[in-house]
N, C-alpha and C. Protein backbone atom coordinates (compact mmCIF):
# COMPACT_ATOMS: atom_id res chain seq x y z
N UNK A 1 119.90 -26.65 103.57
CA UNK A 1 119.63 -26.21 102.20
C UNK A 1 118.27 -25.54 102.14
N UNK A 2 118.25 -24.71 101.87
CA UNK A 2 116.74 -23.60 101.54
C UNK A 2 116.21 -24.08 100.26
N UNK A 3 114.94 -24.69 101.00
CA UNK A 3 114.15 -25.40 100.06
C UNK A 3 114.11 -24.65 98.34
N UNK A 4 114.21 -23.30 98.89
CA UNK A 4 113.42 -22.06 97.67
C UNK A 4 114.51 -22.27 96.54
N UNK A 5 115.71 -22.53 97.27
CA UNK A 5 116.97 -22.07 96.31
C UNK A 5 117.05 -22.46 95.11
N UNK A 6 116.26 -23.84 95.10
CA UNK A 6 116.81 -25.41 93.99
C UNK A 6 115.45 -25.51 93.71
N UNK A 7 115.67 -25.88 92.03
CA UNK A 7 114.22 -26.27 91.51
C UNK A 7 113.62 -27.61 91.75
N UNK A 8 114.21 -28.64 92.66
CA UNK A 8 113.42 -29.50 92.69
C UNK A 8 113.79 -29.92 94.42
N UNK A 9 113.65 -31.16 94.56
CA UNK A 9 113.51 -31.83 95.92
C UNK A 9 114.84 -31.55 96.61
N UNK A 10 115.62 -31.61 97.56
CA UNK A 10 116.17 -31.89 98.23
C UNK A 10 117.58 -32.97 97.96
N UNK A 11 116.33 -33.82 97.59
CA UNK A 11 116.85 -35.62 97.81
C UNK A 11 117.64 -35.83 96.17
N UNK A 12 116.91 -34.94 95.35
CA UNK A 12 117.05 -35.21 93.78
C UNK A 12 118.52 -33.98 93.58
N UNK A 13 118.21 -32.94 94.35
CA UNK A 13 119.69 -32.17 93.84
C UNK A 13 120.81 -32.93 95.03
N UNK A 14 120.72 -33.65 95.67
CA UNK A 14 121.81 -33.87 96.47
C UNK A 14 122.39 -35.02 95.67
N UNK A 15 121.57 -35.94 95.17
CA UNK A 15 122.18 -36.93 94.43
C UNK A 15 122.22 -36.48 93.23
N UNK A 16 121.99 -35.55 92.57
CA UNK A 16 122.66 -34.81 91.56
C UNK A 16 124.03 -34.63 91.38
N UNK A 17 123.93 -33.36 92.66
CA UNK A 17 125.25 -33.08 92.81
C UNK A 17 126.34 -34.23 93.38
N UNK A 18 126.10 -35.20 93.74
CA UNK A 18 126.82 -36.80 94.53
C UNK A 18 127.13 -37.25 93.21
N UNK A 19 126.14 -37.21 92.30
CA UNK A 19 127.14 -38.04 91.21
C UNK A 19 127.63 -37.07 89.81
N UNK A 20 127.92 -35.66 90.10
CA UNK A 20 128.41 -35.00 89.13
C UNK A 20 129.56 -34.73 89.67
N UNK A 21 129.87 -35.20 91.03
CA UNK A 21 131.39 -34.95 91.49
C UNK A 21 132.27 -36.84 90.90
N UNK A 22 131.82 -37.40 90.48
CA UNK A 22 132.34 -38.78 89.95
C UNK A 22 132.66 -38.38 88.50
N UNK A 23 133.85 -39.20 88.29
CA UNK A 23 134.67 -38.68 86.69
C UNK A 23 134.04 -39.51 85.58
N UNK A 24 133.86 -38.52 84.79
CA UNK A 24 133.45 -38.77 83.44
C UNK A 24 131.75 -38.52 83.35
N UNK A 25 131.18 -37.97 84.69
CA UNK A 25 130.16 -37.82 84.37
C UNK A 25 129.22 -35.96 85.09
N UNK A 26 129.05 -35.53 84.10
CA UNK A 26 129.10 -34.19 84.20
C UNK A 26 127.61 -34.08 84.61
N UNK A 27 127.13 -32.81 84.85
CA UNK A 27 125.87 -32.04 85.84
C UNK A 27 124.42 -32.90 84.88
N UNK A 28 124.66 -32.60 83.61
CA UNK A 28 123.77 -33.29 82.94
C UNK A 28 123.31 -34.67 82.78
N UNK A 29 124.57 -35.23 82.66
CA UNK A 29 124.94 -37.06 82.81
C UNK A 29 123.99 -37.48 84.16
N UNK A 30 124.15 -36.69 85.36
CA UNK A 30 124.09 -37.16 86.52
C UNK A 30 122.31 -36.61 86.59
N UNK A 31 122.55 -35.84 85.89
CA UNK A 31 120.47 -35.23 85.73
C UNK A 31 119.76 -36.83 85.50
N UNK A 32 120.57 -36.92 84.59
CA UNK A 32 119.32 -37.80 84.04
C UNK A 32 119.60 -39.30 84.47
N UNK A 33 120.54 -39.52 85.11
CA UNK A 33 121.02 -40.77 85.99
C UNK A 33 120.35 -40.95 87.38
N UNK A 34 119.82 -39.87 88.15
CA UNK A 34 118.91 -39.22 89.16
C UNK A 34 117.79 -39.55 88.49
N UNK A 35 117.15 -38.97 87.78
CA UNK A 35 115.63 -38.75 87.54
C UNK A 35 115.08 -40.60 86.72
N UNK A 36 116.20 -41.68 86.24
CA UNK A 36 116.06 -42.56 86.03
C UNK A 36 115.64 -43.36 87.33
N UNK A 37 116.87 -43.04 88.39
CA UNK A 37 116.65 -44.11 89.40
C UNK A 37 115.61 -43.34 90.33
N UNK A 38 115.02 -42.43 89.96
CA UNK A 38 114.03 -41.91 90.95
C UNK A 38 112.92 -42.62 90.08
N UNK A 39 112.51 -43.05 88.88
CA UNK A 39 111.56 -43.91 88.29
C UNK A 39 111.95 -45.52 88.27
N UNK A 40 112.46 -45.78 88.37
CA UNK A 40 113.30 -47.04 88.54
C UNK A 40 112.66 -48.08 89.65
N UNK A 41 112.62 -49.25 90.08
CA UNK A 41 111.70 -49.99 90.70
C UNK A 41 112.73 -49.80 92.20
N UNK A 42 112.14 -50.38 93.30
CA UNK A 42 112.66 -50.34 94.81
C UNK A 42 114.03 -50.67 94.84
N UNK A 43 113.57 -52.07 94.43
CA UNK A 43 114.82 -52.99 94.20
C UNK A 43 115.92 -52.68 93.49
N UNK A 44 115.95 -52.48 92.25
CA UNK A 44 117.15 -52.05 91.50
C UNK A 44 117.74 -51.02 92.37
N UNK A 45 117.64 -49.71 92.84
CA UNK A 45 117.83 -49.02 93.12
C UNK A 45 118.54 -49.68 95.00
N UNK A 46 118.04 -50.57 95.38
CA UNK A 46 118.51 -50.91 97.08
C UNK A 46 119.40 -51.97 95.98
N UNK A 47 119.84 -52.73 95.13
CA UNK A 47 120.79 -53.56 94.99
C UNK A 47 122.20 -52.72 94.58
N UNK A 48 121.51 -51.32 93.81
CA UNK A 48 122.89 -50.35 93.78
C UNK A 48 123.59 -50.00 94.52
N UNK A 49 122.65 -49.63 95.32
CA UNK A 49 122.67 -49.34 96.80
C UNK A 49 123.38 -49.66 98.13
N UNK A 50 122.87 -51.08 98.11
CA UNK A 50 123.87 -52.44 98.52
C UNK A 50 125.19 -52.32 97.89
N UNK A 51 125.66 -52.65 96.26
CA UNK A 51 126.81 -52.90 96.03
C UNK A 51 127.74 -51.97 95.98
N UNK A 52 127.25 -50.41 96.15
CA UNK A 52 127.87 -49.23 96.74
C UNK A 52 128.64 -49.15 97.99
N UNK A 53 127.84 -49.76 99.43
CA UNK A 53 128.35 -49.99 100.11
C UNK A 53 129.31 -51.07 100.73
N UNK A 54 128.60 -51.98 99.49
CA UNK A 54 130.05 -53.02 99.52
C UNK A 54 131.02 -53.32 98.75
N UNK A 55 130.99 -52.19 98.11
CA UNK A 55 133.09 -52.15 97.77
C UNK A 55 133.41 -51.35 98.52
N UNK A 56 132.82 -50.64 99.52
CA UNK A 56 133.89 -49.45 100.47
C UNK A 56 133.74 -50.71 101.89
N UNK A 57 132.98 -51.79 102.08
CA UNK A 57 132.95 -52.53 103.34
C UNK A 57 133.67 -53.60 103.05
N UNK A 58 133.66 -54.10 102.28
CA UNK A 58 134.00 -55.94 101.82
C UNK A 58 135.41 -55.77 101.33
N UNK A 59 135.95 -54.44 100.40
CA UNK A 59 136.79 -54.84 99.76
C UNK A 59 138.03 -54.48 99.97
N UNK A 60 139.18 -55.05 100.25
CA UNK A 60 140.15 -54.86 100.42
C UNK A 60 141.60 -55.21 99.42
N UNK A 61 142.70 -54.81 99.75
CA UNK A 61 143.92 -54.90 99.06
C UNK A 61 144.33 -56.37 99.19
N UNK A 62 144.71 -56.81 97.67
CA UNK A 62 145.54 -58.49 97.55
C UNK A 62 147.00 -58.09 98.33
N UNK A 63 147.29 -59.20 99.49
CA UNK A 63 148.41 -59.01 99.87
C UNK A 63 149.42 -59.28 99.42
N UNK A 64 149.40 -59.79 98.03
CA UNK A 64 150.65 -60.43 96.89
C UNK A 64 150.92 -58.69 96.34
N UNK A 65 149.67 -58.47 95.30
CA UNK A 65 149.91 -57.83 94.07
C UNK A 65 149.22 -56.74 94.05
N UNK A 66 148.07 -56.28 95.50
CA UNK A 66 147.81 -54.98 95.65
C UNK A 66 146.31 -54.61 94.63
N UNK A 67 145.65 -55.50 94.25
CA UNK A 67 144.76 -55.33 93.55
C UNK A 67 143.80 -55.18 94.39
N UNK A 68 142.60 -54.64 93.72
CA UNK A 68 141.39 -54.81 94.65
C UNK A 68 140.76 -56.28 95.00
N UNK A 69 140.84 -57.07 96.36
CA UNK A 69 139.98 -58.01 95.87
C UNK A 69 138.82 -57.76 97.35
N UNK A 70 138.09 -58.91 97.35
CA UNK A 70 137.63 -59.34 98.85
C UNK A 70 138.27 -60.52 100.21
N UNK A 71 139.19 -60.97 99.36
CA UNK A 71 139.89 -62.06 99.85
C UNK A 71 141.13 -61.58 100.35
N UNK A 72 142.19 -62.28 100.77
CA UNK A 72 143.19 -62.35 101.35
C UNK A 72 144.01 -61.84 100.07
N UNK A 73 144.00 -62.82 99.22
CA UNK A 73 145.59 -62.63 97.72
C UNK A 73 143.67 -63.03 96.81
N UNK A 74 144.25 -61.79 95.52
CA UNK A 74 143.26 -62.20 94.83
C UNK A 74 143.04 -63.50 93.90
N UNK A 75 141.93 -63.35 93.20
CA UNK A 75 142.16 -64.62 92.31
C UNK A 75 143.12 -65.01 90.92
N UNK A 76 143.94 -63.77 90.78
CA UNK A 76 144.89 -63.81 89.69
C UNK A 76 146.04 -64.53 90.20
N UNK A 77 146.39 -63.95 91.22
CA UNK A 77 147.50 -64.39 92.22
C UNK A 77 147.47 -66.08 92.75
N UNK A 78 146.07 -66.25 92.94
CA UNK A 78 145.85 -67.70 93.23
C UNK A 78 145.78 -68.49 92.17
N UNK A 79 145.99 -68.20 91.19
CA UNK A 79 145.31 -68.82 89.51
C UNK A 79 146.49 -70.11 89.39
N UNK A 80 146.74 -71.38 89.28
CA UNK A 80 147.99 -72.00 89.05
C UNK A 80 148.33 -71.73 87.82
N UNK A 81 147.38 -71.40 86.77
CA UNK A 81 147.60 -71.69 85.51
C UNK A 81 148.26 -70.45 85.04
N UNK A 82 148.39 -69.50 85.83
CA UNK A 82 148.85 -68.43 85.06
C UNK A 82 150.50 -68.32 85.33
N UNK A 83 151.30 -67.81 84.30
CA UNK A 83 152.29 -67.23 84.17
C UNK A 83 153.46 -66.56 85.44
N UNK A 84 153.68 -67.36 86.45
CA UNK A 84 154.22 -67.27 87.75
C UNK A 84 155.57 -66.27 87.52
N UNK A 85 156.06 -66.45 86.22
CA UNK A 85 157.46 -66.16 86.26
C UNK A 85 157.67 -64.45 85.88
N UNK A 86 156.56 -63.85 85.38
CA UNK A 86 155.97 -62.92 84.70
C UNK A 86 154.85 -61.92 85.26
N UNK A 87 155.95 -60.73 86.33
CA UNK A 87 154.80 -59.51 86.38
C UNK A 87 154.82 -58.43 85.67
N UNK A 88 153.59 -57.63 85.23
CA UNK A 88 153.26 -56.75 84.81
C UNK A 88 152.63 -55.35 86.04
N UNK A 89 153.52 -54.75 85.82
CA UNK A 89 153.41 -53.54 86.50
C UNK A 89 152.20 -52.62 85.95
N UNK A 90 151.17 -52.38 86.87
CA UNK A 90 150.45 -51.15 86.34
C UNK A 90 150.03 -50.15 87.64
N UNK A 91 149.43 -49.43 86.72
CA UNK A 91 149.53 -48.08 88.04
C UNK A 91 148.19 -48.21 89.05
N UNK A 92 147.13 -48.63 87.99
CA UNK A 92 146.16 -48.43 89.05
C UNK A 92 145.33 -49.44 88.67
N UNK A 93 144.36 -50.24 90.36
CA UNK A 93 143.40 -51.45 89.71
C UNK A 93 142.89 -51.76 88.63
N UNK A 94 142.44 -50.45 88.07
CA UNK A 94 141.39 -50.05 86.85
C UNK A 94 142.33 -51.11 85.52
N UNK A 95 143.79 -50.75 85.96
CA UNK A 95 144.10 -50.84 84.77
C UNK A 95 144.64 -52.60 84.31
N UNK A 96 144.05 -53.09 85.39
CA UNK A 96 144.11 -54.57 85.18
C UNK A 96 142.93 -55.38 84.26
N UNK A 97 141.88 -55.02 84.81
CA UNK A 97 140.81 -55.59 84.07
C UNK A 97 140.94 -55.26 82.69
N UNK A 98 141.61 -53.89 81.86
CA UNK A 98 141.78 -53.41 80.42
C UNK A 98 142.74 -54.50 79.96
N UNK A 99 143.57 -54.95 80.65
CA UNK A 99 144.65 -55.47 79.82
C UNK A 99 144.31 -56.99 79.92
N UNK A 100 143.46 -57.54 81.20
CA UNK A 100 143.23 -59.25 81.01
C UNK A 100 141.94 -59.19 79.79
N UNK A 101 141.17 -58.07 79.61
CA UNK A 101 140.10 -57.97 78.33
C UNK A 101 140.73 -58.66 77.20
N UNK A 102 141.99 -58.17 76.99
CA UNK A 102 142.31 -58.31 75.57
C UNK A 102 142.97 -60.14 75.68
N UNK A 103 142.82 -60.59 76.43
CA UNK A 103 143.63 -62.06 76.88
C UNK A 103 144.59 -62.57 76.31
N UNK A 104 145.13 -61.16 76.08
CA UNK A 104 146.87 -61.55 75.57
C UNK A 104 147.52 -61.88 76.54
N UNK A 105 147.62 -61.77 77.64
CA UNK A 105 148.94 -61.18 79.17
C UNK A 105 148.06 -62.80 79.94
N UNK A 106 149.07 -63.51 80.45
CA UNK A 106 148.59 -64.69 81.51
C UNK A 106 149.56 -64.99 81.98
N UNK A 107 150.56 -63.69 82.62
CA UNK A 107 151.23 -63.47 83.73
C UNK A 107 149.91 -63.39 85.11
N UNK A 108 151.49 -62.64 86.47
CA UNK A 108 150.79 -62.08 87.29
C UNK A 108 151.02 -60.28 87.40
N UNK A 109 150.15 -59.75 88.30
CA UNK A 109 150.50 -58.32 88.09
C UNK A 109 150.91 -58.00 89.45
N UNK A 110 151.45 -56.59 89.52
CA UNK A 110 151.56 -55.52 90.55
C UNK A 110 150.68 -54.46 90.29
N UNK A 111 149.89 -53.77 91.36
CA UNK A 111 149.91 -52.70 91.45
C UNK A 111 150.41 -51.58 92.26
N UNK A 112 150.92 -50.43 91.42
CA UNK A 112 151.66 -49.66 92.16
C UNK A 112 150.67 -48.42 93.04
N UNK A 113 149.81 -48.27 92.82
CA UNK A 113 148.60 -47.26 93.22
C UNK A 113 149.27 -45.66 93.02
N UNK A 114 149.35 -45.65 91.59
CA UNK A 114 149.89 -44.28 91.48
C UNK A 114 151.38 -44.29 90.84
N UNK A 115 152.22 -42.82 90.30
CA UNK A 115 152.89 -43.09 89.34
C UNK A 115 153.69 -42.06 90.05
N UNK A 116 154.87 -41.52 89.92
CA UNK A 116 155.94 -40.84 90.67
C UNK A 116 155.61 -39.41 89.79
N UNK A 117 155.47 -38.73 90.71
CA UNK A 117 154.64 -36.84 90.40
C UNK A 117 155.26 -36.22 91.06
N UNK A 118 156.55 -35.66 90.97
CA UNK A 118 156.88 -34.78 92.23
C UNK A 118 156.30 -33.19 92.05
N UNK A 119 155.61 -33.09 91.08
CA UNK A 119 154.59 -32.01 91.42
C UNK A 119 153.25 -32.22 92.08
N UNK A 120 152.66 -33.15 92.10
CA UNK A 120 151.64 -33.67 92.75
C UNK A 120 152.48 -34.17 94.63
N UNK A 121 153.38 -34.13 94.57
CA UNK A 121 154.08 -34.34 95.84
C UNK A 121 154.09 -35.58 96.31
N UNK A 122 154.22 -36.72 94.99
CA UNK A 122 154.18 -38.33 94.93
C UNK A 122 155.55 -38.65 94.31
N UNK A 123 156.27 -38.95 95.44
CA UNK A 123 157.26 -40.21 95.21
C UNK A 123 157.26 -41.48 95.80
N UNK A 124 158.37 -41.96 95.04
CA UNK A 124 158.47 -43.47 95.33
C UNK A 124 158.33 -44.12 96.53
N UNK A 125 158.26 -43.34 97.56
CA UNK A 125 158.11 -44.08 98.57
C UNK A 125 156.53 -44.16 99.04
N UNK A 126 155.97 -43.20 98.55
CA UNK A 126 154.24 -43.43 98.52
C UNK A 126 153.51 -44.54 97.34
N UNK A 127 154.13 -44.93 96.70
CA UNK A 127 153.58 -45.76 96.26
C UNK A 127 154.17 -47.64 96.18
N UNK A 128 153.93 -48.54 95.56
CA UNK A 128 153.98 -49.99 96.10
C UNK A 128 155.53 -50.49 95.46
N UNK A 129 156.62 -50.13 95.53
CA UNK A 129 157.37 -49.92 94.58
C UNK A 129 158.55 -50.97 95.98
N UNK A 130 158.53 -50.77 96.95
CA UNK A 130 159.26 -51.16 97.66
C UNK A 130 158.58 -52.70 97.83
N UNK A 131 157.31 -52.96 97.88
CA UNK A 131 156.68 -53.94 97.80
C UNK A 131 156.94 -55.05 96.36
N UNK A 132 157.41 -54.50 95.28
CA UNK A 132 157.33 -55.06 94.04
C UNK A 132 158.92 -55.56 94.32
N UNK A 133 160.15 -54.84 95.15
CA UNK A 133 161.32 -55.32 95.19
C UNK A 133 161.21 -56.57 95.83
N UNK A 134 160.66 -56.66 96.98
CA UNK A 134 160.17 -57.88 97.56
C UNK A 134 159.54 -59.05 97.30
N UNK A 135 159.04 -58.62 96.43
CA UNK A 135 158.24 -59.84 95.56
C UNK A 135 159.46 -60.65 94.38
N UNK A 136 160.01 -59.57 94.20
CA UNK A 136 161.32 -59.45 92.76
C UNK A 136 162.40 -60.91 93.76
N UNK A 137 162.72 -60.12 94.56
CA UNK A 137 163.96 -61.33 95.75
C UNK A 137 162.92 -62.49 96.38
N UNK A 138 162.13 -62.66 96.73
CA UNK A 138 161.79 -63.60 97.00
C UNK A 138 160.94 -64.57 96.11
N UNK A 139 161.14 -64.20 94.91
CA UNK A 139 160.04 -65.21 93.66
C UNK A 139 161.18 -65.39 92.15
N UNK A 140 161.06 -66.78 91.98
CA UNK A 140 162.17 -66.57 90.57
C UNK A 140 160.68 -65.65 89.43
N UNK A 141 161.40 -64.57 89.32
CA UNK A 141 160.70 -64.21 88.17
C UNK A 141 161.67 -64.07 86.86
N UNK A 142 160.95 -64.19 85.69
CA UNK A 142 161.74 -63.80 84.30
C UNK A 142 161.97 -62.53 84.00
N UNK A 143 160.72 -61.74 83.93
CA UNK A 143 160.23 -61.20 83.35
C UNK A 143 159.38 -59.75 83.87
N UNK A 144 159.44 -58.40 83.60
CA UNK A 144 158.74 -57.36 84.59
C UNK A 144 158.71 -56.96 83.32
N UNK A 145 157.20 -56.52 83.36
CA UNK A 145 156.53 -55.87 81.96
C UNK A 145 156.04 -54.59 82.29
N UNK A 146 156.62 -53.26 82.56
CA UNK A 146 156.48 -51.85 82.78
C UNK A 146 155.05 -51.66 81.92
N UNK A 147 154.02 -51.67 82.68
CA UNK A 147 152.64 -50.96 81.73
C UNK A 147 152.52 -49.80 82.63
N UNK A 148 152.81 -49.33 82.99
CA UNK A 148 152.81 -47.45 83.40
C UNK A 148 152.43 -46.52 82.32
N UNK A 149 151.34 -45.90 82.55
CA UNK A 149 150.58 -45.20 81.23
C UNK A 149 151.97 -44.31 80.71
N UNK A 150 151.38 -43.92 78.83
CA UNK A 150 152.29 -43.36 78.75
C UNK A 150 152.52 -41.52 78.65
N UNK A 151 152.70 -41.58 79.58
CA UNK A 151 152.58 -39.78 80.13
C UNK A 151 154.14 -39.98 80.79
N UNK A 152 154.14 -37.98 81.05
CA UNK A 152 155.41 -38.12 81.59
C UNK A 152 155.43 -38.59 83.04
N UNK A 153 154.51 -39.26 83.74
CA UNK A 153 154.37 -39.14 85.20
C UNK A 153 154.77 -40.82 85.28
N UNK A 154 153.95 -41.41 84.68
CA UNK A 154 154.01 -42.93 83.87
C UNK A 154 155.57 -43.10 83.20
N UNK A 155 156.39 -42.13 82.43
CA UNK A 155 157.62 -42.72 81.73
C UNK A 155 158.86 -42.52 83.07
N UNK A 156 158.35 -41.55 84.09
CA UNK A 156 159.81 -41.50 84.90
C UNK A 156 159.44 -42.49 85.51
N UNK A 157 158.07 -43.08 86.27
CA UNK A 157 158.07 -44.07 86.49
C UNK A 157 158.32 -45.27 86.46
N UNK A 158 158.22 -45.87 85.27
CA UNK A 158 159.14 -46.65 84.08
C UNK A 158 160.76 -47.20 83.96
N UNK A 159 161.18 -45.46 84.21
CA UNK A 159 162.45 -45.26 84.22
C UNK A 159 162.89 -45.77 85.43
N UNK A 160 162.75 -45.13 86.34
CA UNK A 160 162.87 -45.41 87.80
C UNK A 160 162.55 -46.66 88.27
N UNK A 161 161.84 -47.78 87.92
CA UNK A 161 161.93 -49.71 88.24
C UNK A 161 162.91 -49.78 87.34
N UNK A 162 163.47 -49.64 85.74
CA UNK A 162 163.76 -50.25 85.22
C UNK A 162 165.41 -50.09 85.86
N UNK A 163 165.68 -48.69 86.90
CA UNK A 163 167.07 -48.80 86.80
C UNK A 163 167.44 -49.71 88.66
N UNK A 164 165.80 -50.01 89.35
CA UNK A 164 166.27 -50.49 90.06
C UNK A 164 166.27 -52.34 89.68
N UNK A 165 165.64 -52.35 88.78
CA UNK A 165 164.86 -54.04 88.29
C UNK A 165 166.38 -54.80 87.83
N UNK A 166 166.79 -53.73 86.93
CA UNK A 166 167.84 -54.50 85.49
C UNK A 166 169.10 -55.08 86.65
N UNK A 167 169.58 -54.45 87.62
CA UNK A 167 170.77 -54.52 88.40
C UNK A 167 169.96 -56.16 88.61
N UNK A 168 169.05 -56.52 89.10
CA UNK A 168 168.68 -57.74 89.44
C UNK A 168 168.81 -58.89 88.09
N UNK A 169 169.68 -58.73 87.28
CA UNK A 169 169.36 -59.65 86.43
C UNK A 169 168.05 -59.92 86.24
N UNK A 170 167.19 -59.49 85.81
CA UNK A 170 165.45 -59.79 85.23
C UNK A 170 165.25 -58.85 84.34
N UNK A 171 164.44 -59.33 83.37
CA UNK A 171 164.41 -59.04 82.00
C UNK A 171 163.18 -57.56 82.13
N UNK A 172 163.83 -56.81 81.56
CA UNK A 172 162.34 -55.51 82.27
C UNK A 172 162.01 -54.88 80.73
N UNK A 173 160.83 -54.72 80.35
CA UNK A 173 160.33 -54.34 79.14
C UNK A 173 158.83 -53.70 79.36
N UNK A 174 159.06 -53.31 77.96
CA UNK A 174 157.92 -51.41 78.27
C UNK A 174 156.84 -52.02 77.38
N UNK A 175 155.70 -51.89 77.85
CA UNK A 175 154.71 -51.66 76.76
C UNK A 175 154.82 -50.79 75.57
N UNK A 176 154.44 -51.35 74.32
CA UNK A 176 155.08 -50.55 72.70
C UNK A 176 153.98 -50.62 72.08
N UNK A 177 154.10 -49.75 71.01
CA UNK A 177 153.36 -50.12 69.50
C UNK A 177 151.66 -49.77 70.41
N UNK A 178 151.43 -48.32 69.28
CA UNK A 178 150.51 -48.27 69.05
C UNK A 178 149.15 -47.63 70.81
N UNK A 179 150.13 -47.07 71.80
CA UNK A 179 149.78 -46.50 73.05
C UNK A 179 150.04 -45.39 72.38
N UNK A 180 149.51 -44.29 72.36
CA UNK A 180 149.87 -42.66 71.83
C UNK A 180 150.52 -41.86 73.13
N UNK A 181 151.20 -41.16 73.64
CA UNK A 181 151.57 -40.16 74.23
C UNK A 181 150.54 -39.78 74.96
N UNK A 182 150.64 -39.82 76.25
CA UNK A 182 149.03 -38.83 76.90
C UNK A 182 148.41 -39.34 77.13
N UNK A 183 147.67 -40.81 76.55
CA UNK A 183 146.36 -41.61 77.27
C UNK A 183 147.15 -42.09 78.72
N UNK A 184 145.65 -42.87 78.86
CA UNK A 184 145.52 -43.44 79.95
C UNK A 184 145.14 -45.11 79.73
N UNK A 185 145.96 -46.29 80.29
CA UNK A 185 145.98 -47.62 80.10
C UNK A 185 143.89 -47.74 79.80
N UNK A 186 143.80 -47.87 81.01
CA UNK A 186 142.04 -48.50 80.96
C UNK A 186 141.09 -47.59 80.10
N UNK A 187 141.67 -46.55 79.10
CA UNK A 187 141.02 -46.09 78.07
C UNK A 187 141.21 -47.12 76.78
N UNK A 188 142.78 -47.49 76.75
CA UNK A 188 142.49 -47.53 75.41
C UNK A 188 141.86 -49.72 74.82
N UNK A 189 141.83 -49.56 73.52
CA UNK A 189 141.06 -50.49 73.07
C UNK A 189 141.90 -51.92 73.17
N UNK A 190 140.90 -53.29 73.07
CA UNK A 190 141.59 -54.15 72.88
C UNK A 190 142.31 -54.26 72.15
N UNK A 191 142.70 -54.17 70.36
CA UNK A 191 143.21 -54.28 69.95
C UNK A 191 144.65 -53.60 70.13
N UNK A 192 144.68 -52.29 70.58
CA UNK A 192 145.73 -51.51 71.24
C UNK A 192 146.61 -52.29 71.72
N UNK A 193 145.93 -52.32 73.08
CA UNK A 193 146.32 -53.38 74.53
C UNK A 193 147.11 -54.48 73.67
N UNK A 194 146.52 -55.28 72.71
CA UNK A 194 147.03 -56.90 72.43
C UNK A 194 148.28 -56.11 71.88
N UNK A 195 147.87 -55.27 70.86
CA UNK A 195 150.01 -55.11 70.07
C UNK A 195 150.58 -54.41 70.89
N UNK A 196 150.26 -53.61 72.57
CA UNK A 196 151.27 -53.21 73.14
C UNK A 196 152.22 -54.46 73.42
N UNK A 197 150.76 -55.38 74.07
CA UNK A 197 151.74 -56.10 74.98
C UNK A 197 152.54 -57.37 74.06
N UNK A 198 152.28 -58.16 73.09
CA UNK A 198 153.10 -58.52 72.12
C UNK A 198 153.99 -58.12 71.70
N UNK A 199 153.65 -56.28 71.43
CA UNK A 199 155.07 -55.84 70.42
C UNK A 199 156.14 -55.33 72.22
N UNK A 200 155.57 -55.57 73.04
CA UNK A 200 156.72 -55.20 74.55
C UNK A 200 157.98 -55.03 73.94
N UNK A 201 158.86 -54.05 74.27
CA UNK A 201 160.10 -54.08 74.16
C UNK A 201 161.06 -54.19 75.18
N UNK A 202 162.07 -54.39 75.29
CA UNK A 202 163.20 -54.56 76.38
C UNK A 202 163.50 -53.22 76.86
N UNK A 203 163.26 -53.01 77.83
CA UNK A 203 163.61 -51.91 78.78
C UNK A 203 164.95 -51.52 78.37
């Protein structure tokens, strides 16, 4: 990089540009997110630092339900108290922590890592979908609660468990009431979240 090119250091446009490529936070966001932790004490800045490198070292996939954990099966999966008979399908990690916020749901979950796009060149077999049948035959479950955002990528998705789920005798139902067309699960609000998953309807 030619020192001349860029109005400041080196070190300050590289981590500029490092965190204006991360979503939701644009050239400006990341200006002043830089020029904070360049005033910012040693420490704060080496504990970010640290916990940066340890979700890409430490953390790995729950071998039940596909979540992010550090352990073997995460701690939802290990929970006795929760709801054994009862998974909730969602698309991506993110979108677990939105929906235990609202502490309506004390099932267990799946994640599928992604939603069926055959323009994006994602089908069912790239994502955890063959894994969720397996879990389906080998666990009495009641209950499969489709939270797949609601977009069209999210509703064929939807579509597509519910016509392999229902043949299994198990009860398969959609998140309702009050999700708009087009968002995304870990956007929207608690109160949302609680009357989707209450008002659930039957697949």
């Amino acid at each position: 990089m030619d020192q001349g090119s860029i109005p400041t250091s080196e070190a300050v446009y590289k981590l500029i540009q490092g965190l204006s490529k991360l979503p939701g936070i644009g050239p400006k966001s990341a200006q002043r997110v830089t020029y904070y932790l360049l005033h910012a004490p040693e420490e704060q800045v080496k504990q970010l630092s640290d916990a940066i490198l340890s979700i890409k070292q430490k953390t790995k996939l729950c071998s039940v339900c596909f979540n992010v954990t550090d352990t073997e099966t995460c701690l939802i999966c290990r929970n006795e108290q929760r709801e054994h008979g009862k998974i909730c399908v969602v698309e991506q990690p993110q979108d677990v922590p939105a929906l235990e916020h609202t502490t309506s749901y004390h099932g267990l979950y799946h994640v599928l890592h992604g939603a069926i796009s055959p323009t994006e060149g994602i089908g069912p077999d790239d994502l955890k979908i063959n894994e969720l049948l397996e879990r389906l035959k080998s666990n009495k479950i009641d209950e499969v609660i489709l939270a797949t955002n609601p977009n069209i990528e999210g509703e064929a998705t939807a579509m597509y468990l519910s016509k392999l789920i229902s043949p299994m005798g198990i009860k398969v139902t959609r998140l309702a009431m009050g999700l708009p067309f087009g968002t995304e699960l870990e956007y929207a609000d608690d109160v949302t979240l609680t009357h989707a998953i209450e008002g659930r309807q039957e697949f």
